[in-house]
Protein backbone atom coordinates (compact mmCIF):
# COMPACT_ATOMS: atom_id res chain seq x y z
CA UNK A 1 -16.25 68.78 16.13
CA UNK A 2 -19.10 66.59 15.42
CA UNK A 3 -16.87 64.99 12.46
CA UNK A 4 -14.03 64.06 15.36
CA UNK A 5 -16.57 62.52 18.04
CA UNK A 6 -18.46 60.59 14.57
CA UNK A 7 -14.56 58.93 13.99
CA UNK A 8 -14.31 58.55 17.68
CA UNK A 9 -17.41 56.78 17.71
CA UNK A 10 -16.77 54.24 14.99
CA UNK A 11 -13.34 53.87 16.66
CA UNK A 12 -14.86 53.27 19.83
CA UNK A 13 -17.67 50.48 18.24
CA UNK A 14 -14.44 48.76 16.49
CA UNK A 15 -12.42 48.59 19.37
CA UNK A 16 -15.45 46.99 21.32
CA UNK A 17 -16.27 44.25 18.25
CA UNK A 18 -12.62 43.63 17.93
CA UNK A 19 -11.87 43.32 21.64
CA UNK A 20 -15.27 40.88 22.19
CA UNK A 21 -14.93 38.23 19.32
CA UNK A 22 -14.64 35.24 19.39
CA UNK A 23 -12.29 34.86 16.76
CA UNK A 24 -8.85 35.45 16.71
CA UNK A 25 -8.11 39.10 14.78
CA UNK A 26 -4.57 40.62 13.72
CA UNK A 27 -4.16 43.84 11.73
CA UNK A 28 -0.87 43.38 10.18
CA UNK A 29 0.87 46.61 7.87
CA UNK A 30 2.13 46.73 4.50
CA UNK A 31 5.95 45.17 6.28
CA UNK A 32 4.18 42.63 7.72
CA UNK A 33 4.57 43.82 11.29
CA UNK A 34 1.50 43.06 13.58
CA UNK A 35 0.21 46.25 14.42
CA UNK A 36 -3.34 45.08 16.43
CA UNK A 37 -4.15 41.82 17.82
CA UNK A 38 -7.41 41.22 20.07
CA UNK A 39 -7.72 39.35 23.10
CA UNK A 40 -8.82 35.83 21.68
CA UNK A 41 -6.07 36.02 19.23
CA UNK A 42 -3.72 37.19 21.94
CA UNK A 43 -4.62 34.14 24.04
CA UNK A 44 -4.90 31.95 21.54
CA UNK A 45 -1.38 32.00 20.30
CA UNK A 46 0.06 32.40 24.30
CA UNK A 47 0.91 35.99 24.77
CA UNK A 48 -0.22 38.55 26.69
CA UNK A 49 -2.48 41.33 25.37
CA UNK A 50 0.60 43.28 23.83
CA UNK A 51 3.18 40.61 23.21
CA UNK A 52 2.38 40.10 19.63
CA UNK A 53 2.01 44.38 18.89
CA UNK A 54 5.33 44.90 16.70
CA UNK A 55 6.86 41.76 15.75
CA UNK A 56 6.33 40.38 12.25
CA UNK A 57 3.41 37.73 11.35
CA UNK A 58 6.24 35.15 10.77
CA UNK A 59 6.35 35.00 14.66
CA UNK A 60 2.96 32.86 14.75
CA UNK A 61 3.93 30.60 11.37
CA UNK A 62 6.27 27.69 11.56
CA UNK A 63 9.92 28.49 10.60
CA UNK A 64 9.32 25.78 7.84
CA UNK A 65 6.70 27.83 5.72
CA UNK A 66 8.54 31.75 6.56
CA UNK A 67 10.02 31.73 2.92
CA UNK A 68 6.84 30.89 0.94
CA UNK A 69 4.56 32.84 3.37
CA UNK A 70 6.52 36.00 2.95
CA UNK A 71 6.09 35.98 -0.76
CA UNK A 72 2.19 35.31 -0.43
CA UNK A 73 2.11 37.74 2.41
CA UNK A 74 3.86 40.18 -0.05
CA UNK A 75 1.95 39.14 -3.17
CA UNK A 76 -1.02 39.90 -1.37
CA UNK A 77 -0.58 42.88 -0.05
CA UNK A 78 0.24 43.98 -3.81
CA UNK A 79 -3.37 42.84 -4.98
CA UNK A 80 -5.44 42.33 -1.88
CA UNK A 81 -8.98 40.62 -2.33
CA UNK A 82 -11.48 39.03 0.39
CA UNK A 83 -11.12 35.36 0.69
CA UNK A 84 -10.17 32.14 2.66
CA UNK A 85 -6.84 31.19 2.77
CA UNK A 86 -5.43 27.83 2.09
CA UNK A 87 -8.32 26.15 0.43
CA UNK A 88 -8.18 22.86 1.03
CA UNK A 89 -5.40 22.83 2.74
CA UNK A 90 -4.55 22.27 6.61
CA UNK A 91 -2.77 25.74 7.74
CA UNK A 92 -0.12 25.27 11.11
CA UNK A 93 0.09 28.24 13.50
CA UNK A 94 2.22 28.46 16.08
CA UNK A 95 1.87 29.25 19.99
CA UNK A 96 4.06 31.10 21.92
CA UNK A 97 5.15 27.68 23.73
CA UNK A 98 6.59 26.09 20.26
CA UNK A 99 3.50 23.69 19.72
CA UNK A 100 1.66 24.32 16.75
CA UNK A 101 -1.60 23.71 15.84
CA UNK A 102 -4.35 23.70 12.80
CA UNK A 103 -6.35 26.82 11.78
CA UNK A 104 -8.80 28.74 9.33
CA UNK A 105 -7.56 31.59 8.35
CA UNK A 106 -10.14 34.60 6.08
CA UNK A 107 -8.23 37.78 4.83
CA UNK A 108 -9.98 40.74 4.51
CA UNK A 109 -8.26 44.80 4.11
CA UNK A 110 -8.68 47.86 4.57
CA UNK A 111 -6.78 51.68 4.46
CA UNK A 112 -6.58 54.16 7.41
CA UNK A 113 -4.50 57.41 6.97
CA UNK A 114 -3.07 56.38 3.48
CA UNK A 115 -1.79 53.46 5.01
CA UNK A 116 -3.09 49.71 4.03
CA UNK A 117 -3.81 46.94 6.50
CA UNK A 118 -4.74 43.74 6.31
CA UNK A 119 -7.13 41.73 8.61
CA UNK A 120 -6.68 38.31 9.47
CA UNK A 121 -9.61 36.13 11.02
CA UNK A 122 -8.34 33.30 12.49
CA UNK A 123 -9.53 29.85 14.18
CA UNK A 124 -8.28 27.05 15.56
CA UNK A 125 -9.76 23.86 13.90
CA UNK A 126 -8.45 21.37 16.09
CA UNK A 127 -11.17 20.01 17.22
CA UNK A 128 -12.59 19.91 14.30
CA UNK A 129 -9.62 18.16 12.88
CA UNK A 130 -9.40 15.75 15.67
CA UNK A 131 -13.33 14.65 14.96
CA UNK A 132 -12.15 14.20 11.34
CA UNK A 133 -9.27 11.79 11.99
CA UNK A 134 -11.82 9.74 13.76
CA UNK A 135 -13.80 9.82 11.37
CA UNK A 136 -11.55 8.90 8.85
CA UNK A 137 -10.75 6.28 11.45
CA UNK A 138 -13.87 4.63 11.79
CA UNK A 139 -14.29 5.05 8.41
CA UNK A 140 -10.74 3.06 7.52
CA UNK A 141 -11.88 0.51 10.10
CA UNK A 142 -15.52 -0.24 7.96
CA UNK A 143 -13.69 -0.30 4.94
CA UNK A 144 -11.24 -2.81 6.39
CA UNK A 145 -13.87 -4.93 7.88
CA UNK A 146 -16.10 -4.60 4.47
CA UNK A 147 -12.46 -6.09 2.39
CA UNK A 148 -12.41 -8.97 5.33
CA UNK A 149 -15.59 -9.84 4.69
CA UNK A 150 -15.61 -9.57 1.06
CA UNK A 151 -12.28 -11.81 0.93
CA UNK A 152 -13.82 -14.35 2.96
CA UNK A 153 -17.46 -14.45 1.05
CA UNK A 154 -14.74 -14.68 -2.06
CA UNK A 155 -12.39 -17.61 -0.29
CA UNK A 156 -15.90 -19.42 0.43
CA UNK A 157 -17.14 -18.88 -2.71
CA UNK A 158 -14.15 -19.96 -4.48
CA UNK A 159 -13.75 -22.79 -1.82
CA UNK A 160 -16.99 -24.54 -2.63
CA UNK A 161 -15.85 -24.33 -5.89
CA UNK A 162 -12.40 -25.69 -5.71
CA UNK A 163 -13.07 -28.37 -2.41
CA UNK A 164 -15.98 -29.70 -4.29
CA UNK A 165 -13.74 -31.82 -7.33
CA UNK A 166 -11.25 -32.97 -5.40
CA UNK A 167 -13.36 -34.25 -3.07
CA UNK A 168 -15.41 -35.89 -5.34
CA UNK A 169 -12.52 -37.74 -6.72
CA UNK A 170 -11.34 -39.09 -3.26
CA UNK A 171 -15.26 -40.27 -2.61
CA UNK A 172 -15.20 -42.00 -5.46
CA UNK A 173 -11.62 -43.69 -5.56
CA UNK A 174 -12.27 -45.01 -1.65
CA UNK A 175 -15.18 -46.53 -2.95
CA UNK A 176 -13.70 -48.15 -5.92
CA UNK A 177 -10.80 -49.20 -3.70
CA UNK A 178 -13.01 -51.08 -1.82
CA UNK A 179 -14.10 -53.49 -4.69
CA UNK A 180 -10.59 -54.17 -5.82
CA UNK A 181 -9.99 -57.05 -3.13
CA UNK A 182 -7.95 -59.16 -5.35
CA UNK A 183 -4.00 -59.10 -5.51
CA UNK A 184 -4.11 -59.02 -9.02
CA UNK A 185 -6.23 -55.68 -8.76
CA UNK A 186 -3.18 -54.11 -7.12
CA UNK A 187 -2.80 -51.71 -10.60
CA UNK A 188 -6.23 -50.37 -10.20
CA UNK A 189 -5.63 -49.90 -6.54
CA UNK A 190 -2.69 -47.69 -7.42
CA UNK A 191 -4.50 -45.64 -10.21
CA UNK A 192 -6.92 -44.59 -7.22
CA UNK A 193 -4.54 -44.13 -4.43
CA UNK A 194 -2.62 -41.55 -6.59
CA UNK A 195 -5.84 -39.94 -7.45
CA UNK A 196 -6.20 -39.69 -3.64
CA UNK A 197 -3.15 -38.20 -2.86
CA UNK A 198 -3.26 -36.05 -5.39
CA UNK A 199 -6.87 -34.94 -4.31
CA UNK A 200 -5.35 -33.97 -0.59
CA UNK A 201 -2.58 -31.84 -2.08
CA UNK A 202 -5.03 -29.81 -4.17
CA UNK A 203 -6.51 -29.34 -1.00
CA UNK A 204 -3.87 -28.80 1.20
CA UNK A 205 -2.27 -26.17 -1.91
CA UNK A 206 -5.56 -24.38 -1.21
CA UNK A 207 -5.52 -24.13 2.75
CA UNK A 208 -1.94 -22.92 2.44
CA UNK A 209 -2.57 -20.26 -0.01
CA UNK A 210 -5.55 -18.87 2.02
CA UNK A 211 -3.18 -19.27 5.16
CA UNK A 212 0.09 -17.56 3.84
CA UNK A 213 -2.64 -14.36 2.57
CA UNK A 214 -3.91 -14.16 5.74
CA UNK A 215 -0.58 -13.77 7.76
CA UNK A 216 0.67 -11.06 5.07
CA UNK A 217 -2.80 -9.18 5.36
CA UNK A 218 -2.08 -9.20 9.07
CA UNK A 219 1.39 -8.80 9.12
CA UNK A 220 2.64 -11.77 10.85
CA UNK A 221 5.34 -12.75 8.07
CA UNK A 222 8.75 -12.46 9.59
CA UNK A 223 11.84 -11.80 7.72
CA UNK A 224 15.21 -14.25 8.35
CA UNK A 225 17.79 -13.24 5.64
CA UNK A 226 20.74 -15.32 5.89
CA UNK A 227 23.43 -16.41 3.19
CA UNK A 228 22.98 -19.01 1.51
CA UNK A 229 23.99 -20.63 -2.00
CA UNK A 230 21.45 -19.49 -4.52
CA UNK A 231 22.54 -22.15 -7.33
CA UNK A 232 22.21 -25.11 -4.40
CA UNK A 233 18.68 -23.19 -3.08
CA UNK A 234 17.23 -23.60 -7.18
CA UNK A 235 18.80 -27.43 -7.71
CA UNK A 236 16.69 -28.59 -4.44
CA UNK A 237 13.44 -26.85 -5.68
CA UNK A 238 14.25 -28.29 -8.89
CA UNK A 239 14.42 -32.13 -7.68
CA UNK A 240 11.29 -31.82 -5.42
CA UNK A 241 9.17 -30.48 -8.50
CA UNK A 242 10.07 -33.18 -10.90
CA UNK A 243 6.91 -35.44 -9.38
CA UNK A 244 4.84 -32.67 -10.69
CA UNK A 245 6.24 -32.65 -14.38
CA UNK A 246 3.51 -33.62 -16.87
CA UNK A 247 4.87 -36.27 -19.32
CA UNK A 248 8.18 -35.60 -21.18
CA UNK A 249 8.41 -31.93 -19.25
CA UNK A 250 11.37 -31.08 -18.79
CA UNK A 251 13.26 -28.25 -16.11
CA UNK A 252 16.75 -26.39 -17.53
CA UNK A 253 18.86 -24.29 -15.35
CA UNK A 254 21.71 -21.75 -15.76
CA UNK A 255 23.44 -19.75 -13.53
CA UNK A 256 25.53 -16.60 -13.94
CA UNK A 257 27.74 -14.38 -11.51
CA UNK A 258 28.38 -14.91 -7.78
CA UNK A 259 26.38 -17.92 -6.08
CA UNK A 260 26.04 -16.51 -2.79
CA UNK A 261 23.09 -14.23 -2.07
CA UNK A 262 21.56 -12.60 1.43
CA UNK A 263 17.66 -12.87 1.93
CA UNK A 264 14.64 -15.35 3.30
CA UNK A 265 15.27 -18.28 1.25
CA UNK A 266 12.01 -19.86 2.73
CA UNK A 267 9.77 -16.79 1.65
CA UNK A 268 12.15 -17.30 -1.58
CA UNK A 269 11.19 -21.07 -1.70
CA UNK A 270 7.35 -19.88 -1.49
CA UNK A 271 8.02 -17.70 -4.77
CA UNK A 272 9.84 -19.98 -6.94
CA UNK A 273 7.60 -23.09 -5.83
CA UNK A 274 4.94 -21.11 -7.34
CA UNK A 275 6.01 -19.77 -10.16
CA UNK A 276 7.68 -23.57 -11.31
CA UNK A 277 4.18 -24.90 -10.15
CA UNK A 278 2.18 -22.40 -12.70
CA UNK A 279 4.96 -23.19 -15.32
CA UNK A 280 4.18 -26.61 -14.95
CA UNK A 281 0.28 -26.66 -14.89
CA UNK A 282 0.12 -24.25 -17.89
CA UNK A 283 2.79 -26.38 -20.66
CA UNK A 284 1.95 -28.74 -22.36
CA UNK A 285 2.97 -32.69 -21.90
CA UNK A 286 6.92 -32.29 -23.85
CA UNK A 287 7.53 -28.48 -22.53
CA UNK A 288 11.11 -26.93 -21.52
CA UNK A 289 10.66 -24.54 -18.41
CA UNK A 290 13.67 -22.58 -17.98
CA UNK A 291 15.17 -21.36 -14.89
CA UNK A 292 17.61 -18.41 -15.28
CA UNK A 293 19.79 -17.38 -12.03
CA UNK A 294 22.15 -14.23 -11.67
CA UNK A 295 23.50 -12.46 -8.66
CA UNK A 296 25.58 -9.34 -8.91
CA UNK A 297 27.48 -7.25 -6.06
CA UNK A 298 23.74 -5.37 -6.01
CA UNK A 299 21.24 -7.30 -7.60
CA UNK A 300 20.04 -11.16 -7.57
CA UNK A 301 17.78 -11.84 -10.61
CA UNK A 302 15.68 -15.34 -10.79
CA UNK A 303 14.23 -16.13 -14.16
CA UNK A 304 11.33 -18.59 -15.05
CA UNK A 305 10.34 -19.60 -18.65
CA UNK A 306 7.65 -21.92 -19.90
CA UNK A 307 6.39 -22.74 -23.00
CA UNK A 308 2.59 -22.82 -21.83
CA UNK A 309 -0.82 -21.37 -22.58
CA UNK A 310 -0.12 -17.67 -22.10
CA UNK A 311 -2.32 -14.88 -20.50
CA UNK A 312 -4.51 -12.80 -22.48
CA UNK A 313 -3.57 -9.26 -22.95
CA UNK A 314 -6.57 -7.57 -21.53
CA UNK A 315 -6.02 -9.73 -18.40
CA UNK A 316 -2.60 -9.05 -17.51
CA UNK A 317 -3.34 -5.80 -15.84
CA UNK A 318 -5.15 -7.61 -13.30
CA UNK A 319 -2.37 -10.56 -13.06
CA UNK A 320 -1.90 -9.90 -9.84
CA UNK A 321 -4.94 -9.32 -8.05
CA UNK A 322 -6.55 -11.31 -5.52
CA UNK A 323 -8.89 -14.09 -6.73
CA UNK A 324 -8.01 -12.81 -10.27
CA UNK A 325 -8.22 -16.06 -13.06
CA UNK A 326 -7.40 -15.46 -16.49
CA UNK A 327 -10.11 -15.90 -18.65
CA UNK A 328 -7.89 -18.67 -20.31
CA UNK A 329 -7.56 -21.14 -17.10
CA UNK A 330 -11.28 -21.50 -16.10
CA UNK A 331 -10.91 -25.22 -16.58
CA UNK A 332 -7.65 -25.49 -14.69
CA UNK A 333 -8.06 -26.12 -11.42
CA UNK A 334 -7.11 -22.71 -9.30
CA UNK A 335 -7.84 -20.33 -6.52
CA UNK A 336 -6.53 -16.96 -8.11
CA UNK A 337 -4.54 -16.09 -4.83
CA UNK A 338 -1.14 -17.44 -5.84
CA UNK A 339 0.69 -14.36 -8.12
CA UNK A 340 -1.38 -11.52 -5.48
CA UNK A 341 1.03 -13.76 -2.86
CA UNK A 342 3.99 -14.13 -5.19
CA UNK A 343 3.61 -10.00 -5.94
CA UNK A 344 3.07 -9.91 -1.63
CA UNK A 345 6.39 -11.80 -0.84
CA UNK A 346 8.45 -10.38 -3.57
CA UNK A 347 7.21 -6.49 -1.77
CA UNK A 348 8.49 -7.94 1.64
CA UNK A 349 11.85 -8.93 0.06
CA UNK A 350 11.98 -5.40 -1.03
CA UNK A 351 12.25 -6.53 -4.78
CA UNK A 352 10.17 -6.52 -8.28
CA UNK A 353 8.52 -8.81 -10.29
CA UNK A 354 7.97 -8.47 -14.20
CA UNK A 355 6.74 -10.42 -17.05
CA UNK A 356 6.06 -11.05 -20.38
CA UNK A 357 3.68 -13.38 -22.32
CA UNK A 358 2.13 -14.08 -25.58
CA UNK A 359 -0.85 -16.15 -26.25
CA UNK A 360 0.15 -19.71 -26.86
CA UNK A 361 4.30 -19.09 -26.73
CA UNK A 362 4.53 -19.11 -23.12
CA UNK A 363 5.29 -16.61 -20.01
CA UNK A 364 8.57 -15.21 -18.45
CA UNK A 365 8.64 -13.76 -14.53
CA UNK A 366 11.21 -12.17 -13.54
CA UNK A 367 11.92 -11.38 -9.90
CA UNK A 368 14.76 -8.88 -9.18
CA UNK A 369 16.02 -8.89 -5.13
CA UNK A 370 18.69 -6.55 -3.34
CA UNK A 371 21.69 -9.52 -3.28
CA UNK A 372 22.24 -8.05 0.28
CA UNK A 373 18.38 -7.36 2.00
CA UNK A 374 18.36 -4.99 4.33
CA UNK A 375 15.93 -5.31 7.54
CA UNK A 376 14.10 -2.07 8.92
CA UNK A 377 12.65 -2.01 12.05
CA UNK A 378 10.48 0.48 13.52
């Protein structure tokens, strides 16, 4: 007798801790059927206080995990050991009503009559998980305003750098251009006037490059593909950069396949403008640059080849970085930002750019497009 009222007791004591915490509790059996589940769990998951008594655990669980829960439900019961579920992982229950939510979920056991049970101890985390999004948020929104800053400390630095020669040189050509009052001068006059404008394009090369990064870190860079004729599109670019050749440099084209291709031929323009203007600035006076055009049913493939200065191997991981100068060009006059925007455009044409160089023998891009680009909008 005293033996019966000492199990009724304990009974009695577990009833009253299972009943009063604040935790959500289910006693599942060796099937996985629910076979206990206190209040708190009971109103946690939307049911009343013997709604969840008899159905399986898979009832609370997203239909998406059933199959791999099953087997760890299964695997466990084989082997069953203390611990926290999911480490490191967010765990989705679900609530009577369909929604689901995030939880915590310890496993403990125990036996009763022969039989084996196992506890589950669970809690919803989503407040907890809500205060880490924002977190994360605020966090996102420092690091994002720390990368602004940095890139305009960079542009400034790089600015004062870059503004400063050019500058110089139209200073000094105005007031030279002043002394040369004599018709017969008209040479020297030239010579400075040339300097000049070529001063204000360095400059204007400069503002554009810092403009067209900051509309793609923003995202204000629309996309207008049309069709147009690729082999007419390259033969325009091609006349406009002959004032830039250096002496006796020299631009070759070829063209294979279909002509016609479908993309943004002015975010196109902004690529190949770039990649002709490095080709350019990096040959020597006598160099062929090659341009090599193909367009298949799928693919439209734009090849540029120059005979120039190369880039260092150990700096060709970093080709494409922001600010990034090879340690080859510090006397050429640059800002760093052109291949990060070339790399930028090419990602919003949904294509790929590759390359090859050698030290001394030149460099060869190669930008790959969809012939046909496809527009998604959210």
């Amino acid at each position: 007798m005293q033996e019966l009222e000492k199990i009724n007791t304990e009974d009695n004591r577990f009833e009253a801790l299972f009943n009063s915490a604040s935790l959500g509790i289910i006693v599942v059996d060796i099937k996985g059927h629910i076979v206990m589940s206190n209040h708190f769990a009971n109103q946690l998951f939307g049911y009343d206080d013997v709604g969840l008594i008899g159905e399986f655990l898979e009832k609370i669980i997203p239909q998406r995990f059933h199959k791999h829960h099953v087997k760890h439900r299964d695997g466990y019961i084989k082997d069953p050991k203390a611990r926290s579920m999911g480490i490191g992982m967010t765990l989705s229950a679900l609530r009577k009503n369909g929604t689901e939510f995030p939880v915590e979920i310890s496993l403990g056991h125990f036996e009763k009559d022969n039989e084996k049970f196992v506890l589950a101890y669970i809690a919803d985390i989503t407040m907890r998980k809500e205060a880490e999004a924002k977190m994360l948020s605020q966090q996102n929104e420092l690091e994002k305003e720390k990368e602004v800053n940095d890139l305009k400390s960079r542009f400034v630095s790089m600015a004062s750098h870059e503004f400063r020669t050019p500058l110089s040189t139209i200073l000094s050509s105005i007031s030279l251009l002043a002394k040369y009052t004599e018709s017969e001068e008209q040479p020297k006059r030239d010579k400075h006037i040339d300097r000049i404008k070529s001063s204000v394009k360095s400059l204007t090369d400069i503002l554009n490059e810092f403009l067209s990064l900051g509309k793609i870190e923003e995202g204000k860079v629309d996309i207008k593909p049309y069709e147009f004729n690729l082999s007419e599109f390259i033969n325009s670019l091609h006349n406009e950069m002959q004032v830039l050749l250096k002496p006796e440099q020299s631009i070759q084209y070829s063209h294979q396949g279909q002509v016609n291709t479908f993309t943004d031929s002015s975010i196109l323009k902004h690529i190949v403008i770039n990649l002709l203007s490095n080709a350019i600035k990096f040959s020597p006076d006598k160099a062929v640059i090659t341009i090599n055009t193909s367009i298949t049913h799928s693919t439209t493939s734009i090849q540029i080849i120059d005979q120039g200065i190369g880039i260092p191997k150990d700096d060709q991981v970093h080709l494409f970085e922001r600010f990034f100068r090879a340690t080859n060009v510090t006397n050429i006059q640059g800002t760093g930002l052109g291949l990060h925007i070339v790399s930028r455009y090419v990602d919003l044409l949904k294509g790929t750019i590759e390359y090859t160089s050698e030290l001394e023998k030149g460099s060869c891009f190669t930008i790959k497009l969809p012939s046909e680009l496809v527009i998604e909008f959210n």
